[in-house]
C-alpha atoms as a PDB file:
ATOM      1  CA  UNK A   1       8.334 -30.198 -30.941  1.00  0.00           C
ATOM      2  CA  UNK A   2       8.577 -26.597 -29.325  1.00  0.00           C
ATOM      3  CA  UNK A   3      11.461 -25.651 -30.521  1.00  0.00           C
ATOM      4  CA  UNK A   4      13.603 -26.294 -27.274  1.00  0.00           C
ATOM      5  CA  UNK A   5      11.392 -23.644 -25.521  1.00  0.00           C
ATOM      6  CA  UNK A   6      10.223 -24.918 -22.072  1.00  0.00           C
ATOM      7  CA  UNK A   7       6.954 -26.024 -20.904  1.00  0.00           C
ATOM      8  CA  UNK A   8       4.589 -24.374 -18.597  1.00  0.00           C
ATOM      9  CA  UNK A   9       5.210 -22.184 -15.141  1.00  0.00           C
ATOM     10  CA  UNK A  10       8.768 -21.021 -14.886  1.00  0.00           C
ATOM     11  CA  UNK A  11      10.862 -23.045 -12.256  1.00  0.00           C
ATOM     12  CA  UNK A  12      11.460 -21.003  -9.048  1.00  0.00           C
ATOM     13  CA  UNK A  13      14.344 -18.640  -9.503  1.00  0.00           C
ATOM     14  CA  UNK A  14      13.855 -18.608 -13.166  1.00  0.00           C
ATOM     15  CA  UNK A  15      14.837 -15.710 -15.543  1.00  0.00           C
ATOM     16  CA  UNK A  16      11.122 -14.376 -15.615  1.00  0.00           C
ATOM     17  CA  UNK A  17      10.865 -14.703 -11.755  1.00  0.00           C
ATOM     18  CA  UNK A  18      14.439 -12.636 -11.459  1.00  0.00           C
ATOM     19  CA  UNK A  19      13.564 -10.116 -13.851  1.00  0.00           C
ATOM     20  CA  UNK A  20       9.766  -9.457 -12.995  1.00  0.00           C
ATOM     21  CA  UNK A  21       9.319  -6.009 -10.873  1.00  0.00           C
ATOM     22  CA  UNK A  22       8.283  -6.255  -7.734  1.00  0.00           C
ATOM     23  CA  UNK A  23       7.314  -2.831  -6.539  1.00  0.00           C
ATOM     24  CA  UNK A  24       6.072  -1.191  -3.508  1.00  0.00           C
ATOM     25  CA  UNK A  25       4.006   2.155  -3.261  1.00  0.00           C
ATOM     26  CA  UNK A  26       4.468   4.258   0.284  1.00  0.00           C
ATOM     27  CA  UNK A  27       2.951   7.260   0.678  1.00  0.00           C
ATOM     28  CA  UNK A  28       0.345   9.819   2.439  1.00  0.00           C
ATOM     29  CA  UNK A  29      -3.423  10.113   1.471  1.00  0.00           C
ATOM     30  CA  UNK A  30      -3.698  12.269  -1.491  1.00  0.00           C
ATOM     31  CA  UNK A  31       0.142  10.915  -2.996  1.00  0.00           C
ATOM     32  CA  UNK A  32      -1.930   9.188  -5.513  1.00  0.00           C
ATOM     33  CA  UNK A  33      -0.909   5.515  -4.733  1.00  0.00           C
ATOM     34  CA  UNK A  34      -4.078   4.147  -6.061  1.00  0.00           C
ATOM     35  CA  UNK A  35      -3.668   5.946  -9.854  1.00  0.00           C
ATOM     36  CA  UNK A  36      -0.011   5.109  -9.903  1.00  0.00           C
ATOM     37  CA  UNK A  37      -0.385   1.923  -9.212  1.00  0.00           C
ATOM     38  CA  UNK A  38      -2.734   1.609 -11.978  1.00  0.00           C
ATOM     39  CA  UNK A  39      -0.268   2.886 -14.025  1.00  0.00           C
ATOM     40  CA  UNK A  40       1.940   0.933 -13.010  1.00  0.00           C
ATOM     41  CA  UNK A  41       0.310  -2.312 -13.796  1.00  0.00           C
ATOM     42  CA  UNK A  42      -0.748  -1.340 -17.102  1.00  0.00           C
ATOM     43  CA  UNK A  43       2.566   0.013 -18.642  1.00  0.00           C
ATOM     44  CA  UNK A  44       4.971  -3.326 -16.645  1.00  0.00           C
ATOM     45  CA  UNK A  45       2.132  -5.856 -17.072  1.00  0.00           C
ATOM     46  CA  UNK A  46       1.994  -6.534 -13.632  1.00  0.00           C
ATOM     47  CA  UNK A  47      -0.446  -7.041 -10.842  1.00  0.00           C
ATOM     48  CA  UNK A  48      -1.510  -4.230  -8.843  1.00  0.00           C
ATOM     49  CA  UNK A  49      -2.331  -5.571  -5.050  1.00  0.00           C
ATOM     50  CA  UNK A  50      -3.934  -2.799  -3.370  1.00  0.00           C
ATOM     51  CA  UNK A  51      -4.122  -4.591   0.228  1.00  0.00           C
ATOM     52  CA  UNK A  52      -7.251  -2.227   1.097  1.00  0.00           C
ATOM     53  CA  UNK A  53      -9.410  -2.931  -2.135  1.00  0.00           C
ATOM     54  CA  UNK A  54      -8.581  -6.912  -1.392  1.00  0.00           C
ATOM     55  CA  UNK A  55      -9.897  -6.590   2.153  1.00  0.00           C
ATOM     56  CA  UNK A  56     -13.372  -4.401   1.111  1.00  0.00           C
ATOM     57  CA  UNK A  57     -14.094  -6.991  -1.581  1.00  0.00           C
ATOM     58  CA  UNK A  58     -13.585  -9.873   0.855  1.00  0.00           C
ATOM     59  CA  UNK A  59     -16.084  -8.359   3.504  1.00  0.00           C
ATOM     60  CA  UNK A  60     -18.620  -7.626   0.780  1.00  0.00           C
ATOM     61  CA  UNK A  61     -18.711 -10.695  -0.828  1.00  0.00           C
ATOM     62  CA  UNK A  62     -18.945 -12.024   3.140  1.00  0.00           C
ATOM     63  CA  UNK A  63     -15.870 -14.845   2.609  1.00  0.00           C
ATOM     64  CA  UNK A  64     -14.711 -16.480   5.913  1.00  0.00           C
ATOM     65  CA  UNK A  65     -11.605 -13.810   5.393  1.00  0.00           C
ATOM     66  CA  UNK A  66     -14.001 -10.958   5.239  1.00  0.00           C
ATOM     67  CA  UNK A  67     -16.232 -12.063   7.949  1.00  0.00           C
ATOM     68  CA  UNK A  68     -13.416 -11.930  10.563  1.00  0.00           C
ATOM     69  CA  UNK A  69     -12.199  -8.582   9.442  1.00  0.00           C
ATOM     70  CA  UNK A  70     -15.623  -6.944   9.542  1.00  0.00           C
ATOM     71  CA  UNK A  71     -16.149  -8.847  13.279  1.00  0.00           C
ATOM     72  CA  UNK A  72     -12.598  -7.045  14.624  1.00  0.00           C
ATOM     73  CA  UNK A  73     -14.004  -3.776  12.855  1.00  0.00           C
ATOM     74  CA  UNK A  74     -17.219  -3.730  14.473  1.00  0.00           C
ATOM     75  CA  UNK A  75     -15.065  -3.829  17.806  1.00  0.00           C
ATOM     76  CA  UNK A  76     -13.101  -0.737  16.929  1.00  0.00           C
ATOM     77  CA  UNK A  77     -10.029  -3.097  15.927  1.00  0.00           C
ATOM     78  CA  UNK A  78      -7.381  -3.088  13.552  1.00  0.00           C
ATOM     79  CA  UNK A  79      -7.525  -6.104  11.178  1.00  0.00           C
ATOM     80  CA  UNK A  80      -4.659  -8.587  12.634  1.00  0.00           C
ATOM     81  CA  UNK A  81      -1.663  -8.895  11.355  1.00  0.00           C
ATOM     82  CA  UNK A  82      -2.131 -13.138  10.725  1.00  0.00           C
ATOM     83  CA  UNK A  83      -5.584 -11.731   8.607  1.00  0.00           C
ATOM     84  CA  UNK A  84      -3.552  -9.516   6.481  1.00  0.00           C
ATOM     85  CA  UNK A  85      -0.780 -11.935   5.803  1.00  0.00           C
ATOM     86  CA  UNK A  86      -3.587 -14.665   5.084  1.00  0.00           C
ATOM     87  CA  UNK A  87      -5.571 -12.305   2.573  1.00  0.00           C
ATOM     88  CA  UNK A  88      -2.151 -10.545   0.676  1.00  0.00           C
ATOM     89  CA  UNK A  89       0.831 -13.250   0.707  1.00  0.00           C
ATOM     90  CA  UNK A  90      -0.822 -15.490  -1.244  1.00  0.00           C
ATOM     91  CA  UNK A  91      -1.424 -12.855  -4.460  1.00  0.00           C
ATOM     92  CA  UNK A  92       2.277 -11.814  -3.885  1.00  0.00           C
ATOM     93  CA  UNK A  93       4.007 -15.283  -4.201  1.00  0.00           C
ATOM     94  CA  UNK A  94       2.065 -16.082  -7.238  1.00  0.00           C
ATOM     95  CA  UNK A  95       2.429 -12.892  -8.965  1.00  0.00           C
ATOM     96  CA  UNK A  96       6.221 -12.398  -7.968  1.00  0.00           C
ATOM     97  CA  UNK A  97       6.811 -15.992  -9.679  1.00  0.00           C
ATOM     98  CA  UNK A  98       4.954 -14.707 -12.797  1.00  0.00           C
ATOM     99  CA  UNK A  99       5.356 -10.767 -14.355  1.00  0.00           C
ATOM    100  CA  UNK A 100       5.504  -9.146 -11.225  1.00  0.00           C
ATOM    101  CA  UNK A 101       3.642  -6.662  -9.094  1.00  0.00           C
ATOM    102  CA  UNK A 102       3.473  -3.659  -7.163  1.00  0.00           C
ATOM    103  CA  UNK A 103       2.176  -3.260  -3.682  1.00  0.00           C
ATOM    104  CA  UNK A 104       0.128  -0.909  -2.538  1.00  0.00           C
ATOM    105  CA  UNK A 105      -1.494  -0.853   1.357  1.00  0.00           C
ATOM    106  CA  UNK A 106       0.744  -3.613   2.733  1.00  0.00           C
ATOM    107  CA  UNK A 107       2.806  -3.562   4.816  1.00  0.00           C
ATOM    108  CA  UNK A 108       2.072  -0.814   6.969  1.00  0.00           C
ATOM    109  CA  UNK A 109       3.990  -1.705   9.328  1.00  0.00           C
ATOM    110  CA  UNK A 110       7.561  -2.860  10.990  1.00  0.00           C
ATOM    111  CA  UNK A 111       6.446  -6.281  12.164  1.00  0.00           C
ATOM    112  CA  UNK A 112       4.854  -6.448   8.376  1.00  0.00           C
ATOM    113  CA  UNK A 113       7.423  -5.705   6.453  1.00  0.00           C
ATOM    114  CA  UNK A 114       9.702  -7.964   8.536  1.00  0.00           C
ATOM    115  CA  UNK A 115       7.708 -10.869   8.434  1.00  0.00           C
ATOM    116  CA  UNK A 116       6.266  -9.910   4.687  1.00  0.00           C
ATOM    117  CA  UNK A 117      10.405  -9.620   3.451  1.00  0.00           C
ATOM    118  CA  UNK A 118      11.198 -13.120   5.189  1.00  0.00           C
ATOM    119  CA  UNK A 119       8.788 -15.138   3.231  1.00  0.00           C
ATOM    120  CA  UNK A 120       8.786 -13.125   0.213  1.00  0.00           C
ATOM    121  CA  UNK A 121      12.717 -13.983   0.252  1.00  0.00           C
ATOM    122  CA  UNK A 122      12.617 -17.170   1.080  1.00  0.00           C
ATOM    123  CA  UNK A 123      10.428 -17.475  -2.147  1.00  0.00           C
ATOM    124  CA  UNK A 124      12.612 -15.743  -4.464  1.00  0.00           C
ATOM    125  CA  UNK A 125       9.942 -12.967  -4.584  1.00  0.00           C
ATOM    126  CA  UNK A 126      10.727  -9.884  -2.190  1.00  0.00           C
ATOM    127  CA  UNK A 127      10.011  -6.497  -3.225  1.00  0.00           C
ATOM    128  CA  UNK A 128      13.028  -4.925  -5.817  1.00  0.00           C
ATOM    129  CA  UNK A 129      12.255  -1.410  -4.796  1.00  0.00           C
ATOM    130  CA  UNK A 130      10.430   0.584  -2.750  1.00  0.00           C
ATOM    131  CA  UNK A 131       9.447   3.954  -3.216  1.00  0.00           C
ATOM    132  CA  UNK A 132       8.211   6.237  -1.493  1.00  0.00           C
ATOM    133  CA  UNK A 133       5.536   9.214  -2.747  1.00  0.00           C
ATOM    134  CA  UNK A 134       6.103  12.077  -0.988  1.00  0.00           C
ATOM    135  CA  UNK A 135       4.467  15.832  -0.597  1.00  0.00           C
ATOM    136  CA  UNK A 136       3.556  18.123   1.863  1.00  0.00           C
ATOM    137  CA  UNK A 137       0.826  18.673   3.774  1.00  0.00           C
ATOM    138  CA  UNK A 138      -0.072  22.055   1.998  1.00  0.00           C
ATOM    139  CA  UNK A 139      -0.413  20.008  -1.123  1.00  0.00           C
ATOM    140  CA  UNK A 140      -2.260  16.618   0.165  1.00  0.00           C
ATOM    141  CA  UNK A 141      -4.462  18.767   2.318  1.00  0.00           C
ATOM    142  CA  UNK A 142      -6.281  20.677  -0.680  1.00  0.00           C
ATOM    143  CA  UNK A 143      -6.361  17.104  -2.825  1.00  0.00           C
ATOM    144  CA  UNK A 144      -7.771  15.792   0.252  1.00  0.00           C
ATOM    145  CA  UNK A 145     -10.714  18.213   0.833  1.00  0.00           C
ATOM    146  CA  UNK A 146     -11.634  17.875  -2.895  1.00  0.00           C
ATOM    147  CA  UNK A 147     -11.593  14.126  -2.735  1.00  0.00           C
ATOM    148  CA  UNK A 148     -14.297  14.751   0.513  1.00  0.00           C
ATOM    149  CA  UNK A 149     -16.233  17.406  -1.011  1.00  0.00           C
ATOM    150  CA  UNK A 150     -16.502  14.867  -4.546  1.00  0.00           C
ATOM    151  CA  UNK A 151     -17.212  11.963  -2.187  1.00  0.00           C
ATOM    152  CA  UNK A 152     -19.621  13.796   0.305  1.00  0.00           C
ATOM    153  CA  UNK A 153     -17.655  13.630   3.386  1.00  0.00           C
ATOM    154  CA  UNK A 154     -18.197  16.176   5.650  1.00  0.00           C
ATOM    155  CA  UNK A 155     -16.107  15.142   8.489  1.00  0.00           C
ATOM    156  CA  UNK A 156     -12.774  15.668   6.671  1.00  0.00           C
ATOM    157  CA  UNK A 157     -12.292  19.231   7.657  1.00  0.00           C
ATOM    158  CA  UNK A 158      -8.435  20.363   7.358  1.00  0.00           C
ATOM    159  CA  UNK A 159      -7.548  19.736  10.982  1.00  0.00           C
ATOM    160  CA  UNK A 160      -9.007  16.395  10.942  1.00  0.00           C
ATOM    161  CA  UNK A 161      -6.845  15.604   7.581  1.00  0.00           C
ATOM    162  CA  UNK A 162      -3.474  17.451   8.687  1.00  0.00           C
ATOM    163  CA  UNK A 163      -3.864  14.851  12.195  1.00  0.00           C
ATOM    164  CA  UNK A 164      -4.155  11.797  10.067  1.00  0.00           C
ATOM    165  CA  UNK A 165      -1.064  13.050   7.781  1.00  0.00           C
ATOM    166  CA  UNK A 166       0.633  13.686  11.355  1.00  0.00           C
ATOM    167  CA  UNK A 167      -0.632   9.885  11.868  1.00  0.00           C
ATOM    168  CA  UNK A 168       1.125   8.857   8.773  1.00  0.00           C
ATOM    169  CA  UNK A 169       3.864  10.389   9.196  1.00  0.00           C
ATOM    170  CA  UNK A 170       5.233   8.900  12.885  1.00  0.00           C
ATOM    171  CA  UNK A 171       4.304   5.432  12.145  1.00  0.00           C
ATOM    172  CA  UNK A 172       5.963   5.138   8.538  1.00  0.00           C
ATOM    173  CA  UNK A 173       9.615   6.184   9.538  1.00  0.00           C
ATOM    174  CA  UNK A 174      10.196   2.832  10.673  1.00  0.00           C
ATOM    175  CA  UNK A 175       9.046   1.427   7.686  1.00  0.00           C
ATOM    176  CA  UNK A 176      11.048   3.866   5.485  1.00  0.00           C
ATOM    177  CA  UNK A 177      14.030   3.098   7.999  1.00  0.00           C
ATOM    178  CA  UNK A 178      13.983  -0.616   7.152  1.00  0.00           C
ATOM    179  CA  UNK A 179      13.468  -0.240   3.460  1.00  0.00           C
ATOM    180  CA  UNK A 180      16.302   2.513   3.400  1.00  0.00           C
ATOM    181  CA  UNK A 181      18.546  -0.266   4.821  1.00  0.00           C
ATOM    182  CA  UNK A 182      18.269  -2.593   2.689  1.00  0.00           C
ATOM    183  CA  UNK A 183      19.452   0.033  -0.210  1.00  0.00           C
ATOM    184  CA  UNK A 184      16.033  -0.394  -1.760  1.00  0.00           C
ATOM    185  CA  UNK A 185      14.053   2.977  -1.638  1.00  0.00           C
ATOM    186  CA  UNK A 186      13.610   5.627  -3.935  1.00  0.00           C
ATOM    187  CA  UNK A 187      11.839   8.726  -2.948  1.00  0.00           C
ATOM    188  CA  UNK A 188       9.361  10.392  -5.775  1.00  0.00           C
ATOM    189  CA  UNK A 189       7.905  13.943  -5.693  1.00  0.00           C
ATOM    190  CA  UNK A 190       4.433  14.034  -5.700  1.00  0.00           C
ATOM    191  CA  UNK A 191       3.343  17.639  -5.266  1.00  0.00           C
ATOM    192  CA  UNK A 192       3.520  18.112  -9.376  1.00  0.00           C
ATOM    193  CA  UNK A 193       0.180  16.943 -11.753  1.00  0.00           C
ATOM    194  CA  UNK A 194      -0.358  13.148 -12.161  1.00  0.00           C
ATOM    195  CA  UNK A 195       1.959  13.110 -15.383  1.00  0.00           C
ATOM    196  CA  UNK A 196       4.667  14.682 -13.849  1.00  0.00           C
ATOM    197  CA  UNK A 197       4.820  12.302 -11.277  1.00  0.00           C
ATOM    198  CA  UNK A 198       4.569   9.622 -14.011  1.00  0.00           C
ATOM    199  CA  UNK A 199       7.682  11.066 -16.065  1.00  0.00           C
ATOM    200  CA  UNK A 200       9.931  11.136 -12.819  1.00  0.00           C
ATOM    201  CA  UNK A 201       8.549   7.761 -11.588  1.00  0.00           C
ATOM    202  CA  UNK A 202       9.090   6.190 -15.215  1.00  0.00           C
ATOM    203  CA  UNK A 203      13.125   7.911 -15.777  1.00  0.00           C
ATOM    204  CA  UNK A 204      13.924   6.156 -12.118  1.00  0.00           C
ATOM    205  CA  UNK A 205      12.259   1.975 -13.101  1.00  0.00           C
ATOM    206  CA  UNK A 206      13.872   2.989 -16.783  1.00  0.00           C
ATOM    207  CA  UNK A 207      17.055   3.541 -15.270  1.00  0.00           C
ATOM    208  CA  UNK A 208      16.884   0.548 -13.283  1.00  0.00           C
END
C-alpha cells in the first residue's frame, strides 16, 4: 500500500503541472540572463533551458541537430526556426509537466513565440510569466567591455556593442508586445549589483 498517494508521472493537467513555474528571461547582453537563470533554477528547482548553451553543445558533440546548425552557420545563416523548435520544445514539454523551468534564448522572435505559445498551450505547459531584464545602454555597455576584455575579445569596442543593443532593441518590441498582451510580463531593473536584482526579482515570483 502507498497510502492512497498516486503512482508515477503526474497526469497532464495535474496539480504539479499547474503549479510548476514556467518562466521566461528577456533581456539585452550584459542583463545577466545567464546568472539569473541559474538562480533561478536552483532556488524553484527547476530546469534552466538556455536555448544557446543547448545549440553549442549539440554542434560540439557533432549530433545530426548540431551538424545542420553548424552547416547554416558556415553559410552566414541564422539557425531555422524548424531547428530551434526541434532542439528546445522537447526539454520544455517535459520539464513544464514536471517542476518547471525558465527559458532563457528562445524565442527570439514573433513567429517563435507564436508558434512556441501554441504548442506549449496545447500541452498544458506555456510560459506563466515573462519578464523582462532591463537597463540602459550606459550600464550594459561597461559590463559588456569587461566581459570582452576577461574573455579576450578585441572586436567589442563600444560602438560595435551600443549597435548590437540598438539590434536588440528593434527586434524585441514585438516580442515584448505579444507577451504584454497576454497580461504576462513583468519588467525587472537590472542596472543595480547581481543581488539587487535577485531581491526585486524574488519579492515579484513571491508575490505571485
Amino acid at each position: 500500500m502507498n497510502g492512497g498517494e498516486p503512482d508515477g508521472d503526474p497526469p497532464q493537467g495535474s496539480e504539479e503541472s499547474e503549479n510548476a513555474r514556467r518562466l521566461l528571461l528577456i533581456g539585452p547582453p550584459g542583463s545577466g540572463k545567464g546568472t539569473v537563470g541559474q538562480r533561478l533554477a536552483e532556488q524553484y528547482g527547476v530546469e534552466h533551458i538556455a536555448a544557446g548553451d543547448l545549440l553549442r553543445h549539440q554542434v560540439e558533440t557533432k549530433s545530426d541537430i548540431g551538424r545542420r546548425a553548424a552547416e547554416s552557420m558556415q553559410r552566414g545563416e541564422l539557425v531555422s526556426d524548424s531547428l530551434v523548435y526541434e532542439l528546445v520544445l522537447p526539454r520544455i514539454l517535459v520539464a513544464g509537466k514536471t517542476n518547471g523551468y525558465v527559458l532563457d534564448g528562445f524565442p527570439r522572435t514573433l513567429v517563435q513565440a507564436e508558434v512556441g505559445r501554441a504548442i506549449t498551450d496545447s500541452n498544458d505547459v506555456a510560459v506563466t510569466l515573462a519578464i523582462l531584464l532591463d537597463a540602459e545602454p550606459d550600464v550594459l555597455i561597461p559590463r559588456l567591455l569587461d566581459r570582452a576584455r576577461n574573455e579576450d575579445r578585441i572586436d567589442d569596442t563600444p560602438e560595435v556593442i551600443r549597435a548590437r543593443l540598438d539590434v536588440f532593441n528593434e527586434e524585441v518590441e514585438p516580442l515584448l508586445d505579444f507577451y504584454r498582451e497576454l497580461g504576462l510580463l513583468v519588467t525587472v531593473d537590472a542596472s543595480g549589483s547581481p543581488e539587487e536584482v535577485w531581491v526585486e526579482l524574488r519579492a515579484i515570483l513571491d508575490s505571485r
